[in-house]
C-alpha atoms as a PDB file:
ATOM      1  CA  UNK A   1      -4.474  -4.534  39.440  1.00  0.00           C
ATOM      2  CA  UNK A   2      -4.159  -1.231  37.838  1.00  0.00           C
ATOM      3  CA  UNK A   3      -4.541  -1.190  34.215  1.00  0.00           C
ATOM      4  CA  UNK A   4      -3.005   1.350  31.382  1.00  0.00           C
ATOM      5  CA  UNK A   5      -5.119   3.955  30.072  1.00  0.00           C
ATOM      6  CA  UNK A   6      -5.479   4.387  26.623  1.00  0.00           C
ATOM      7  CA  UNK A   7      -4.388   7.633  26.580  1.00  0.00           C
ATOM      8  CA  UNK A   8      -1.150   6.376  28.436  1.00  0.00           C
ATOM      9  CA  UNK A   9      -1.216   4.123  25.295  1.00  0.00           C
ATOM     10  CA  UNK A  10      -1.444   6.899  22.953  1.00  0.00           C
ATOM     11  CA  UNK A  11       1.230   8.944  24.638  1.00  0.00           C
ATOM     12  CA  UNK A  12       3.225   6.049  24.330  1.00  0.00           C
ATOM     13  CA  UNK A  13       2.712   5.426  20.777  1.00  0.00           C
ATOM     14  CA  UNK A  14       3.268   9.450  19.615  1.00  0.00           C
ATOM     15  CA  UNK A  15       6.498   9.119  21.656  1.00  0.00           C
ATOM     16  CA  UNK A  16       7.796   6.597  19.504  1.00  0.00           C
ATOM     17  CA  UNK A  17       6.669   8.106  16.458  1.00  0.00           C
ATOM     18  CA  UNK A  18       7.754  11.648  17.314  1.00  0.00           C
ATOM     19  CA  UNK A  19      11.303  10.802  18.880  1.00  0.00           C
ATOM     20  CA  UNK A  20      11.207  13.398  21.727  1.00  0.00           C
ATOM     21  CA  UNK A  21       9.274  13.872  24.282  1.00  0.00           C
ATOM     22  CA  UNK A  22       8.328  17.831  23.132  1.00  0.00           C
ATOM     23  CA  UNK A  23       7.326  16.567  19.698  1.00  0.00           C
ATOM     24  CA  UNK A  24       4.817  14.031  20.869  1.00  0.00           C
ATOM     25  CA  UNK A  25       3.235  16.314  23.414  1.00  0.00           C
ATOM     26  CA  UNK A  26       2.555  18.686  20.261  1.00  0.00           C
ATOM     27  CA  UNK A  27       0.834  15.694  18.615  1.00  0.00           C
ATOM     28  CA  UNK A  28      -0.991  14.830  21.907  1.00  0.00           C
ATOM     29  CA  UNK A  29      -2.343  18.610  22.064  1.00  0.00           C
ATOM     30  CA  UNK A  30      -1.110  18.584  25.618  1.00  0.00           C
ATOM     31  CA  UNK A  31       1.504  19.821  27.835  1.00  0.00           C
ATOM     32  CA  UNK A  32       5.129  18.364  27.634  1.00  0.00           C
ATOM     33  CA  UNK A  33       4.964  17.881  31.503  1.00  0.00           C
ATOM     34  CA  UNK A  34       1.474  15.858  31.015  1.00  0.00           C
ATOM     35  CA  UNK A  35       2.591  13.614  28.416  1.00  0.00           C
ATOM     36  CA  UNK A  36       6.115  12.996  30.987  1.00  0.00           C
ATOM     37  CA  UNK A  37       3.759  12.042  33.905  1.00  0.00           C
ATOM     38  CA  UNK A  38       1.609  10.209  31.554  1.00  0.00           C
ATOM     39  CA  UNK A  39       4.712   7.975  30.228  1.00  0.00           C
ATOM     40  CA  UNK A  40       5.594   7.890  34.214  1.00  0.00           C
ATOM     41  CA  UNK A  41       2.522   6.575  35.354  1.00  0.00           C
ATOM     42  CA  UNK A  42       2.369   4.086  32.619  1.00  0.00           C
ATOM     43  CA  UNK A  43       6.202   2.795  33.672  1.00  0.00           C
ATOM     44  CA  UNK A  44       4.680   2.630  37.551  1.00  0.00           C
ATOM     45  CA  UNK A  45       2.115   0.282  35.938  1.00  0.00           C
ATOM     46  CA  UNK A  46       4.009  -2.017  34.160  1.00  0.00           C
ATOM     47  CA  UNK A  47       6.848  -1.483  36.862  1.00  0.00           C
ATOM     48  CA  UNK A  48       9.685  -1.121  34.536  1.00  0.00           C
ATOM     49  CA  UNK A  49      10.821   1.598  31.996  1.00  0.00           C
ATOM     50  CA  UNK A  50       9.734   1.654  28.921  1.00  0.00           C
ATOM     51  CA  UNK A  51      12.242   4.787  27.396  1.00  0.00           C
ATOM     52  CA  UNK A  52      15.590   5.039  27.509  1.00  0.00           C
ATOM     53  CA  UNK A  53      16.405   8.634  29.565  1.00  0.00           C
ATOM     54  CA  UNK A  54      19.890   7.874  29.281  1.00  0.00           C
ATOM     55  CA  UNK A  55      20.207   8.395  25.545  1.00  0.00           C
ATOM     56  CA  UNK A  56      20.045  10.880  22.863  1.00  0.00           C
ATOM     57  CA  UNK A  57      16.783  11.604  21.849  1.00  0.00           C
ATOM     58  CA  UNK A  58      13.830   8.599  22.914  1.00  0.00           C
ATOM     59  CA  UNK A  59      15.168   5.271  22.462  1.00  0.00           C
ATOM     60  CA  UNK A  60      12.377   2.913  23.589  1.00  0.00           C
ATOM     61  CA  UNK A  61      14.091  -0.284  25.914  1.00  0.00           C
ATOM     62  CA  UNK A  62      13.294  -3.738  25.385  1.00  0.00           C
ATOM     63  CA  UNK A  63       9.912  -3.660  28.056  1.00  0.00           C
ATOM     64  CA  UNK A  64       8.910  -0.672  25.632  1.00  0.00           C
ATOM     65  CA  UNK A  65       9.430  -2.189  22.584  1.00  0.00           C
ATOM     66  CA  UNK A  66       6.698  -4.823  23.268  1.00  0.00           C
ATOM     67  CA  UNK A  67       4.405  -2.649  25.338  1.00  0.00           C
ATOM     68  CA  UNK A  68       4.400  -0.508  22.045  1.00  0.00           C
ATOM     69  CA  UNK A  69       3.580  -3.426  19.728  1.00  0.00           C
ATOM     70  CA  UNK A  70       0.545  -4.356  21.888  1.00  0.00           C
ATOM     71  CA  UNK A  71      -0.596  -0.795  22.307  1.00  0.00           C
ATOM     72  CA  UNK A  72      -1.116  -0.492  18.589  1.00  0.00           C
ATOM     73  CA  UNK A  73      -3.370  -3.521  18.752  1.00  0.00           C
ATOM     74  CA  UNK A  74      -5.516  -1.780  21.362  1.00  0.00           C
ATOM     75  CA  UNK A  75      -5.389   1.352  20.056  1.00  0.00           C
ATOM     76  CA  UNK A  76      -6.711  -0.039  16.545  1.00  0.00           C
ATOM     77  CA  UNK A  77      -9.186  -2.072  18.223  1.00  0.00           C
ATOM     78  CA  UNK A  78     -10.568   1.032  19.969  1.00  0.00           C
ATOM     79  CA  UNK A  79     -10.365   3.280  16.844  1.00  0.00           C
ATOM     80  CA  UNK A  80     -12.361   0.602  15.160  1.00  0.00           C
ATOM     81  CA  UNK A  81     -14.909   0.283  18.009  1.00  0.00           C
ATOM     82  CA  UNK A  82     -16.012   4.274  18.082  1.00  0.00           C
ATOM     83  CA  UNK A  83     -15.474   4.452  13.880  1.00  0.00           C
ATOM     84  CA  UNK A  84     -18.175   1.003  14.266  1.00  0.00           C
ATOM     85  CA  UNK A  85     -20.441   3.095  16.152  1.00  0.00           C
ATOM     86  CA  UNK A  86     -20.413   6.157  14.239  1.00  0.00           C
ATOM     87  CA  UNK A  87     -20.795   4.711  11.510  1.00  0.00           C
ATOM     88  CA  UNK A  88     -23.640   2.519  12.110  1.00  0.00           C
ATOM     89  CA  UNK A  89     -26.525   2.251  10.017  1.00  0.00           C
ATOM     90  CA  UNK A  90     -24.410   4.820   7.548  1.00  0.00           C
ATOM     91  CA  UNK A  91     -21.450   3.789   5.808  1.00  0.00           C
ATOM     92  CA  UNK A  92     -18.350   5.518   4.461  1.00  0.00           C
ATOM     93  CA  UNK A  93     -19.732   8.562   6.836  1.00  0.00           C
ATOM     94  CA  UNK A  94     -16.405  10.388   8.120  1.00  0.00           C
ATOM     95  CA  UNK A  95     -12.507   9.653   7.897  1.00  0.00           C
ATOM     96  CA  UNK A  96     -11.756   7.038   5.802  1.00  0.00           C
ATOM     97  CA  UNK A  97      -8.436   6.330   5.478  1.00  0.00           C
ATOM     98  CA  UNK A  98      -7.385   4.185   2.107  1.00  0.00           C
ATOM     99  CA  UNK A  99      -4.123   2.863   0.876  1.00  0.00           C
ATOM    100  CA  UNK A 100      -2.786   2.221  -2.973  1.00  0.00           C
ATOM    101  CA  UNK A 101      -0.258   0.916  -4.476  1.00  0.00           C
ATOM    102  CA  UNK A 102       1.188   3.611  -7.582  1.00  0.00           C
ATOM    103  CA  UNK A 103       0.435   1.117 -10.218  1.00  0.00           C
ATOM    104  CA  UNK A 104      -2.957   1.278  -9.540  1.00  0.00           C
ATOM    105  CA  UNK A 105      -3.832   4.689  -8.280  1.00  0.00           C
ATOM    106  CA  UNK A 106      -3.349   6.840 -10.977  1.00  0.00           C
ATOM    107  CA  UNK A 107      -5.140   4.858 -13.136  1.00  0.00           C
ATOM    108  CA  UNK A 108      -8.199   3.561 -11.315  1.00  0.00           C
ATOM    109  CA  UNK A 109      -9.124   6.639  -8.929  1.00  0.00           C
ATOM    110  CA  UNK A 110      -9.265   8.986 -11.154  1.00  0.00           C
ATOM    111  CA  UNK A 111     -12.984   7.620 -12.543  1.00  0.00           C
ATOM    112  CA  UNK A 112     -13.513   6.156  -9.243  1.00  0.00           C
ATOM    113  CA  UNK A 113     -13.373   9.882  -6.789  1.00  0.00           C
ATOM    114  CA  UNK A 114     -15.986  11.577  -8.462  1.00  0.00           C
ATOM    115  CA  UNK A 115     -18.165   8.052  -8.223  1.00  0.00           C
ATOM    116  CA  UNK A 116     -17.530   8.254  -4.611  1.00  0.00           C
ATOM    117  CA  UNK A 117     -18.005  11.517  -3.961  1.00  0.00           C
ATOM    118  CA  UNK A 118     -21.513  11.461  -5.430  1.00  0.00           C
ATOM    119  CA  UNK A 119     -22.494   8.048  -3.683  1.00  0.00           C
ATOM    120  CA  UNK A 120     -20.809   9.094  -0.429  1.00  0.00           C
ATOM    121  CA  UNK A 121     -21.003  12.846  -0.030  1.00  0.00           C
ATOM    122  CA  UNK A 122     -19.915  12.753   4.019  1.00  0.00           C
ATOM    123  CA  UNK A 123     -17.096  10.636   3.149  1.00  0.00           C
ATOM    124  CA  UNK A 124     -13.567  12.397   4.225  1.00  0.00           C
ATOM    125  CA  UNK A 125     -11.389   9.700   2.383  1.00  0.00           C
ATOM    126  CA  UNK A 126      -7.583  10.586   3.073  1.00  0.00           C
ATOM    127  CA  UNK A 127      -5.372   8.811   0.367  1.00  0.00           C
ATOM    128  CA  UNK A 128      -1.888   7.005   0.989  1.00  0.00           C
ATOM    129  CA  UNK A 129      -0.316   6.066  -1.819  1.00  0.00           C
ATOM    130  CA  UNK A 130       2.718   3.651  -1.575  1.00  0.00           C
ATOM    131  CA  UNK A 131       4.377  -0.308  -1.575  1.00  0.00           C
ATOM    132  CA  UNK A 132       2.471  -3.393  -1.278  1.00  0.00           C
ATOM    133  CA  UNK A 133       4.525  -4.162   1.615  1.00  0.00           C
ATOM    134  CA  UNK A 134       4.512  -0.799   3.169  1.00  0.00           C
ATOM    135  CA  UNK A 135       0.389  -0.629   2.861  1.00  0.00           C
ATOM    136  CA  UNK A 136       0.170  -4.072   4.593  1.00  0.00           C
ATOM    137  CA  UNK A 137       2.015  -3.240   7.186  1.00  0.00           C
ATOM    138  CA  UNK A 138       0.275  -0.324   7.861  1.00  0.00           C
ATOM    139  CA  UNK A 139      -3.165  -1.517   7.436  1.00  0.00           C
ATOM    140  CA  UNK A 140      -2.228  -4.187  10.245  1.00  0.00           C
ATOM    141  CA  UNK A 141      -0.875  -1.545  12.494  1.00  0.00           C
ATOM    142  CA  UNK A 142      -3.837   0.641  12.165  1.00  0.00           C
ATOM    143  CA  UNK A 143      -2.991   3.545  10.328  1.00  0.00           C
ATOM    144  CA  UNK A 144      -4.807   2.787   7.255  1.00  0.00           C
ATOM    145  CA  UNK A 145      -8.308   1.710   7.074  1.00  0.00           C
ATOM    146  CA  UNK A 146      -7.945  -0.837   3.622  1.00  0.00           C
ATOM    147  CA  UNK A 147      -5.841  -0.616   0.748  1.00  0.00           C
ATOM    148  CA  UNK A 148      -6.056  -1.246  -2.618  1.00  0.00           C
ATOM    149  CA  UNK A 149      -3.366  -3.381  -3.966  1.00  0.00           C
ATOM    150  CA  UNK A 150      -3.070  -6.422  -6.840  1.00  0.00           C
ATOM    151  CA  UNK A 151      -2.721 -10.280  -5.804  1.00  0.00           C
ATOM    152  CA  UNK A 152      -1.040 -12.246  -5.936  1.00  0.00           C
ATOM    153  CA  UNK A 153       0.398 -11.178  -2.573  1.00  0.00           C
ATOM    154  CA  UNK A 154       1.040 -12.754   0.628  1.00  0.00           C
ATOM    155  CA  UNK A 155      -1.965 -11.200   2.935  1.00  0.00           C
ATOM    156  CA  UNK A 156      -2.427 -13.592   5.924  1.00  0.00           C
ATOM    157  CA  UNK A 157      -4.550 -11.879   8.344  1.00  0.00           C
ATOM    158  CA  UNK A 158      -6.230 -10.388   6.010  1.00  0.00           C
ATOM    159  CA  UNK A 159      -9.825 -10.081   3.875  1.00  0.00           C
ATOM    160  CA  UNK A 160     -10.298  -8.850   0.412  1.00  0.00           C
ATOM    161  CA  UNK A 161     -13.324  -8.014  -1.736  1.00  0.00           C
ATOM    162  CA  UNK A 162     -12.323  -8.755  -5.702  1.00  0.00           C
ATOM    163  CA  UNK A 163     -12.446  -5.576  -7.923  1.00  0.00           C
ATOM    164  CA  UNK A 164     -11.356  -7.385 -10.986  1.00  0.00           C
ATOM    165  CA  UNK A 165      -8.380  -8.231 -13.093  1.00  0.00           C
ATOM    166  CA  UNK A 166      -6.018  -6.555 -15.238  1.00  0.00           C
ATOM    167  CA  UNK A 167      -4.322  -7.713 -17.941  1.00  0.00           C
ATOM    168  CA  UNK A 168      -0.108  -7.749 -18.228  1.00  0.00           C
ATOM    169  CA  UNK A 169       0.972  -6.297 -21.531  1.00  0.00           C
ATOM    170  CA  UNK A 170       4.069  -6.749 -23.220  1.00  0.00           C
ATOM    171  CA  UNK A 171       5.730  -3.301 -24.175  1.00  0.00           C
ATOM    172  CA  UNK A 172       8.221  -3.054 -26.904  1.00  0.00           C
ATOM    173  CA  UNK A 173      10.481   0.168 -28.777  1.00  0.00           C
ATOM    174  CA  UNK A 174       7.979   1.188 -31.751  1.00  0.00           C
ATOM    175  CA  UNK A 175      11.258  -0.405 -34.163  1.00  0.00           C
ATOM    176  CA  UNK A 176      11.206  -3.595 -32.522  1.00  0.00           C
ATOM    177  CA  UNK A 177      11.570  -7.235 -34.637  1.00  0.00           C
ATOM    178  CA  UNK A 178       8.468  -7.805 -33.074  1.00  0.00           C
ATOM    179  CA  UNK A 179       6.508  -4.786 -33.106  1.00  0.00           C
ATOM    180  CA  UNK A 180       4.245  -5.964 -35.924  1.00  0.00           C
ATOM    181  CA  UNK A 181       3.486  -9.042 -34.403  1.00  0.00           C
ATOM    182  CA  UNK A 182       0.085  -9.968 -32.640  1.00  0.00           C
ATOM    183  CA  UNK A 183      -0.271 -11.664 -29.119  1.00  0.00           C
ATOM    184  CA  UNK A 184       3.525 -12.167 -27.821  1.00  0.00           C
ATOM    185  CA  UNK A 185       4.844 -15.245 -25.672  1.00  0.00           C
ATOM    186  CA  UNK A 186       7.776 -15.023 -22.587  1.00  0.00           C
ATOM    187  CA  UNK A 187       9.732 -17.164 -24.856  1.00  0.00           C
ATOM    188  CA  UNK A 188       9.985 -14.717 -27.827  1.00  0.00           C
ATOM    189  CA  UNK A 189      11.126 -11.897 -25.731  1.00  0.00           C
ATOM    190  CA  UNK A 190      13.404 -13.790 -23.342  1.00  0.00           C
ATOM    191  CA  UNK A 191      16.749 -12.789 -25.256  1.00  0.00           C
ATOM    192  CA  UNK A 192      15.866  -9.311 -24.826  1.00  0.00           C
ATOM    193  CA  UNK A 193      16.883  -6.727 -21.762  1.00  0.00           C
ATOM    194  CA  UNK A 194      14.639  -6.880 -19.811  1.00  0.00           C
ATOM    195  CA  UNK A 195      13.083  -3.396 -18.034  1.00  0.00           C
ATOM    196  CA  UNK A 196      11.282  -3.556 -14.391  1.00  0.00           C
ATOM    197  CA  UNK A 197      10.210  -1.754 -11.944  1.00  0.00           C
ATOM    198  CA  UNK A 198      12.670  -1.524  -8.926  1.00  0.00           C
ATOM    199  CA  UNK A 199      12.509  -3.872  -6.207  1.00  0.00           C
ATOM    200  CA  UNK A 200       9.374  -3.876  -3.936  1.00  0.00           C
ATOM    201  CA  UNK A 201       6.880  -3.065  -6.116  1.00  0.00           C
ATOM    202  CA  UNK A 202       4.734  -6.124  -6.841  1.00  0.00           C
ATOM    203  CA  UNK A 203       4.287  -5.500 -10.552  1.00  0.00           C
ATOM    204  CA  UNK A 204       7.654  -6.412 -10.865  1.00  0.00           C
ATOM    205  CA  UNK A 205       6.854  -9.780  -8.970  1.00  0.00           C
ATOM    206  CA  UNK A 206       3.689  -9.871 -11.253  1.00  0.00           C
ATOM    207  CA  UNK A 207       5.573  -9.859 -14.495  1.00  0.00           C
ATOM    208  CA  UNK A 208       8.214 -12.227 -13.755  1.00  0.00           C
ATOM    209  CA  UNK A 209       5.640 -14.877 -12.533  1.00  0.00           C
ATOM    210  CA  UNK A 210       3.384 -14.408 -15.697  1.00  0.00           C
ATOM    211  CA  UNK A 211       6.747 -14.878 -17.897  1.00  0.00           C
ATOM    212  CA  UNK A 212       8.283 -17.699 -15.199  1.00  0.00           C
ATOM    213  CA  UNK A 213      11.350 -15.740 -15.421  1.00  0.00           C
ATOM    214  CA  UNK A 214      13.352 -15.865 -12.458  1.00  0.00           C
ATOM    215  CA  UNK A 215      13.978 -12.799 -10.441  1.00  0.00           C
ATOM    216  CA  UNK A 216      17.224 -11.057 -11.939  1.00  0.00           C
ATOM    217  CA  UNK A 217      20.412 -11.379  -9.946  1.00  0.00           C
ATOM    218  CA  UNK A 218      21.580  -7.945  -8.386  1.00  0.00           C
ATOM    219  CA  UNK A 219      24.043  -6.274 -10.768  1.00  0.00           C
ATOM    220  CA  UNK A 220      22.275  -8.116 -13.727  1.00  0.00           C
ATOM    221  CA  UNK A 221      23.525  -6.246 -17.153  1.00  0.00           C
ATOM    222  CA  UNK A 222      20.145  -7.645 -18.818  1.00  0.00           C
ATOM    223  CA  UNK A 223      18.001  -6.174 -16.366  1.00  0.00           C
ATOM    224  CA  UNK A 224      17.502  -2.256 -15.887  1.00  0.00           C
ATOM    225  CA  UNK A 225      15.256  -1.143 -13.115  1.00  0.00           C
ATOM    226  CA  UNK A 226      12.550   2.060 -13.366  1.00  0.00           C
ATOM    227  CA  UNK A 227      11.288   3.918 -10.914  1.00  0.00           C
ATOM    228  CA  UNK A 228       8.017   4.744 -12.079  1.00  0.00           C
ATOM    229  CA  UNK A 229       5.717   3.364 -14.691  1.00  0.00           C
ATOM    230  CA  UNK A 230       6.146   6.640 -16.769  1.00  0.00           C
ATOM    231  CA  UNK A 231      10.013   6.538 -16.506  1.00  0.00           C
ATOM    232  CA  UNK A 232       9.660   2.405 -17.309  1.00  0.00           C
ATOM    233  CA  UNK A 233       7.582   3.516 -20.749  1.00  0.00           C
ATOM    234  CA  UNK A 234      10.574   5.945 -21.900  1.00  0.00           C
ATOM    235  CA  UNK A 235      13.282   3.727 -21.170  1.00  0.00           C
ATOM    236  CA  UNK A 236      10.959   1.180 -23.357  1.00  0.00           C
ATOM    237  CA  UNK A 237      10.665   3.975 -26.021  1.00  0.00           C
ATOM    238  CA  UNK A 238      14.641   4.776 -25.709  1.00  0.00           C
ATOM    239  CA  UNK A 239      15.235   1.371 -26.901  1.00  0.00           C
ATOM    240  CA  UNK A 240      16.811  -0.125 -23.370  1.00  0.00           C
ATOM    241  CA  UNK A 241      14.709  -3.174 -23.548  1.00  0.00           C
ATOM    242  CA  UNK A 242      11.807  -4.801 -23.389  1.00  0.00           C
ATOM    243  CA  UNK A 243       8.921  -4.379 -20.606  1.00  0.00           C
ATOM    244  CA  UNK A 244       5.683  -5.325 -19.168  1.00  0.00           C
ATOM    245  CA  UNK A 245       2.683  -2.598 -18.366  1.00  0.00           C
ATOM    246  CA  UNK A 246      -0.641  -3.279 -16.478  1.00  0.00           C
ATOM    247  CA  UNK A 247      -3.660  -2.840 -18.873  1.00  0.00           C
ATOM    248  CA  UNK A 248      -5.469   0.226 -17.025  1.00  0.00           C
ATOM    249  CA  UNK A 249      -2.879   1.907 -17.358  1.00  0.00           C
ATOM    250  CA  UNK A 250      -2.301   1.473 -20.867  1.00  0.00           C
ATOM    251  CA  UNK A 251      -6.329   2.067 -21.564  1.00  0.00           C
ATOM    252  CA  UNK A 252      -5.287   5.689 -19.121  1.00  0.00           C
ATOM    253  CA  UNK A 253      -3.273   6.636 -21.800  1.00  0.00           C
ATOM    254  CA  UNK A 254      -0.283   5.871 -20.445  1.00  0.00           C
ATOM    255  CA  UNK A 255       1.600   5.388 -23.887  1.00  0.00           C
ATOM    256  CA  UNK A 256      -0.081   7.424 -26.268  1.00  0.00           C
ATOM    257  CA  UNK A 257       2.588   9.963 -26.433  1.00  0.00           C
ATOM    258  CA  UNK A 258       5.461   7.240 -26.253  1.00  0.00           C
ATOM    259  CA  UNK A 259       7.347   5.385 -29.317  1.00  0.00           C
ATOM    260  CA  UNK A 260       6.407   1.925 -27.882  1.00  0.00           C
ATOM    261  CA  UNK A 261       4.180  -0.874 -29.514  1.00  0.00           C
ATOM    262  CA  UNK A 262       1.706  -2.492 -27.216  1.00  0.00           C
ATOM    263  CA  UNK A 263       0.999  -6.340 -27.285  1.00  0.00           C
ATOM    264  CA  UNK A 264      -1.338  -8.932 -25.341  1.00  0.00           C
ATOM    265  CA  UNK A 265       0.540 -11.025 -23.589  1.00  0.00           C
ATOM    266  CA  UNK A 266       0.298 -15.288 -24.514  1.00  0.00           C
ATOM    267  CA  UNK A 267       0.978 -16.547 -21.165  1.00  0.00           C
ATOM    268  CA  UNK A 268      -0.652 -18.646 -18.289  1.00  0.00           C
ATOM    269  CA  UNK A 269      -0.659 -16.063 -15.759  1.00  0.00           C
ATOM    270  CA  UNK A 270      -1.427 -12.931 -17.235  1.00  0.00           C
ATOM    271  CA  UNK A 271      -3.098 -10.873 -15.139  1.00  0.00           C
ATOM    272  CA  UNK A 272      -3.184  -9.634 -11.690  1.00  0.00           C
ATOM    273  CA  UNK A 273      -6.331  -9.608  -9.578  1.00  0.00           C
ATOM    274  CA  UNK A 274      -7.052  -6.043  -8.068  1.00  0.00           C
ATOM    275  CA  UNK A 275      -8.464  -5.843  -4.353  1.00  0.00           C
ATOM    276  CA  UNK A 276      -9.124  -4.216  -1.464  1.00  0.00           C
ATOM    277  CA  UNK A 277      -8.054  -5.718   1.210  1.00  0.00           C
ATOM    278  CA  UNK A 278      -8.788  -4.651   5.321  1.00  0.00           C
ATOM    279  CA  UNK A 279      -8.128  -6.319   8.508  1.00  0.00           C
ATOM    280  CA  UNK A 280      -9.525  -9.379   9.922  1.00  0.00           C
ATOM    281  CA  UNK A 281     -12.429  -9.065  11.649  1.00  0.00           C
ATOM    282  CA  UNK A 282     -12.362  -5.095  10.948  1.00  0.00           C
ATOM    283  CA  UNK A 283     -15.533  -3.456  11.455  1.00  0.00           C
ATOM    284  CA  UNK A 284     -14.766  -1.502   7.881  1.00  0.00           C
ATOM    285  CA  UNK A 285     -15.417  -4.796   6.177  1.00  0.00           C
ATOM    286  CA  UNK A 286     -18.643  -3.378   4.963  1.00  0.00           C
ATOM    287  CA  UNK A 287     -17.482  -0.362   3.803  1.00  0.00           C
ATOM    288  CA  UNK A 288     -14.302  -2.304   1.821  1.00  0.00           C
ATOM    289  CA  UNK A 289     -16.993  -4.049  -0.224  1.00  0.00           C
ATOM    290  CA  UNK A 290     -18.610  -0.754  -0.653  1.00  0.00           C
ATOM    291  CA  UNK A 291     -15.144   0.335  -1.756  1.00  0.00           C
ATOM    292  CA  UNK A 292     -14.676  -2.736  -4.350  1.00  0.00           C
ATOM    293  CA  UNK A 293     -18.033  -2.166  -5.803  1.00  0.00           C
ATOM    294  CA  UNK A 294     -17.176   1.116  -6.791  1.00  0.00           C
ATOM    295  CA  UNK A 295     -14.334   0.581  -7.688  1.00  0.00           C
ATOM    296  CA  UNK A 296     -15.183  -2.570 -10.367  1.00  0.00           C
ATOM    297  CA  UNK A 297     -17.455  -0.307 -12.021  1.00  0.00           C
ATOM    298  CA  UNK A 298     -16.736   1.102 -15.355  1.00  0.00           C
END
C-alpha cells in the first residue's frame, strides 16, 4: 500500500494555509506545477480529492478536511523528532518557538530575554504573543513550541512546569470612597461599574472567579470592556469604574503615571498561577522546564 509523503503532507498543509495553489508553492520554495503534481499524487493515494477545483480560490472537500487534520499531527510529530535530535545533549540550541498571552508578556520578558540570552546564547526564540485560547490551539497544532499563559485554564492534553503566582489587585479612580482604604473585599466594590478586559482574555475569567461575580450579560450598562491593560488603567483613572490588574504588572510600572489607587485584594482566589505549558509527550518538555526556571527567577 502506498503511503503519503511528508512532503505531500506539507504541500497539503501550505495549501490550506495559503488559499491558492501559487501562494503555497512560494511557501514550499518550489514550482507551482510541483506542488499541483504533489497534491495529485497525494489524491491518487488516498483515491479521492482532497481540493475543491471547482471553486474560487482552494476550498478543501470533506476527504481533505480530515486528511489535513491528521497531517498536522504527523507533521508535528516529525518536526519534534529532528528538533529531538538536534537538540540532544544541548538544550534551547536553535528555533524555539514560544507563545504568551499580553497580560503576561510585557511584564515578565522583559527581565527574562536578557536572562536567556546569556544562559542560552544559540537560542533563536521567535515570540507569539496572543489569547489563551488562540496559543492552545496552536501549541496543539504545532506551530508553537510552549506558551506561557496563567491557570486556571482548561489544558487537557497538555503539561505545564509552575513559574509562580501573581497576585489580582483591585484598581480604583485616585478619588474613590475607598481609595484610602487597606486590603479591599468583592463585596465592597460590587455596586460599582465594573471595567474588564474584553472577552477571551483569561484575566477577565481570572477576576470574576477571584470576586465570584458572574460573567456580565452582553449589553451590560455596569460592565465596560478594555482592550488592553493600559487602555483598562485609563478608563480606571477616567473614573468609568472599578477594575482588577495582575501584580507584575503593577510592580512594571504599569500605573505610576495613572490617577488610580492600588489595593490587595481580600478574596479566596486571588491569584493566578503562571506556566508554561507544551504538548504531551513533546520532546521540548525539557527545555519548557528550562523555560519556567528562568522565568520564576527574580
Amino acid at each position: 500500500m502506498a503511503l503519503p509523503t511528508l512532503r505531500q503532507l506539507d504541500y497539503l498543509r501550505l495549501l490550506a494555509e495559503q488559499g491558492s495553489f501559487s501562494r503555497a508553492a512560494d511557501a514550499a520554495h518550489v514550482t507551482q506545477p510541483t506542488l499541483s503534481a504533489g497534491i495529485r499524487e497525494l489524491e491518487k493515494i488516498l483515491g479521492s480529492p482532497v481540493v475543491d477545483r471547482a471553486r474560487a480560490g482552494v476550498i478543501l472537500t470533506p476527504v481533505g478536511e480530515d486528511a489535513l487534520r491528521r497531517a498536522q499531527a504527523i507533521l508535528t510529530q516529525a518536526e519534534d523528532l529532528v528538533e529531538a535530535a538536534q537538540s540532544a545533549g544541548a538544550p534551547l540550541v536553535g528555533r524555539f518557538r514560544l507563545g504568551v498571552i499580553p497580560t503576561i508578556a510585557p511584564f515578565l520578558l522583559p527581565k527574562a530575554l536578557p536572562r536567556l540570552r546569556a544562559r542560552y546564547p544559540r537560542l533563536k526564540l521567535y515570540l507569539r504573543e496572543d489569547q489563551t485560547h488562540r496559543l492552545i490551539a496552536a501549541l496543539k497544532a504545532g506551530e508553537v513550541d510552549a506558551a506561557l499563559i496563567a491557570l486556571p485554564y482548561d489544558i487537557g492534553g497538555l503539561e505545564t512546569a509552575r513559574v509562580g503566582e501573581d497576585e489580582l489587585l483591585a484598581a480604583l479612580p485616585a478619588d474613590h470612597r475607598l481609595a484610602n482604604a487597606g486590603a479591599l473585599t468583592p463585596e465592597e466594590l460590587k455596586s460599582d461599574a465594573m471595567i474588564l478586559l474584553e472577552d477571551g482574555h483569561c484575566l477577565r475569567d481570572h477576576a470574576l472567579a477571584a470576586c465570584g461575580f458572574a460573567p456580565p450579560k452582553p449589553g451590560s450598562e455596569d460592565t465596560v470592556a478594555a482592550t488592553s491593560l493600559p487602555t483598562l488603567v485609563q478608563m480606571v483613572a477616567s473614573g468609568l469604574g472599578v477594575s482588577f490588574l495582575p501584580a507584575m504588572a503593577v510592580e512594571a510600572g504599569l500605573t505610576d503615571r495613572a490617577q488610580v489607587s492600588v489595593h490587595p485584594l481580600d478574596a479566596d482566589r486571588s491569584a493566578r498561577e503562571i506556566v508554561v505549558c507544551w504538548r504531551a509527550g513533546s520532546s521540548r518538555r525539557a527545555e519548557g522546564r528550562l523555560l519556567a526556571e528562568a522565568f520564576r527567577e527574580p
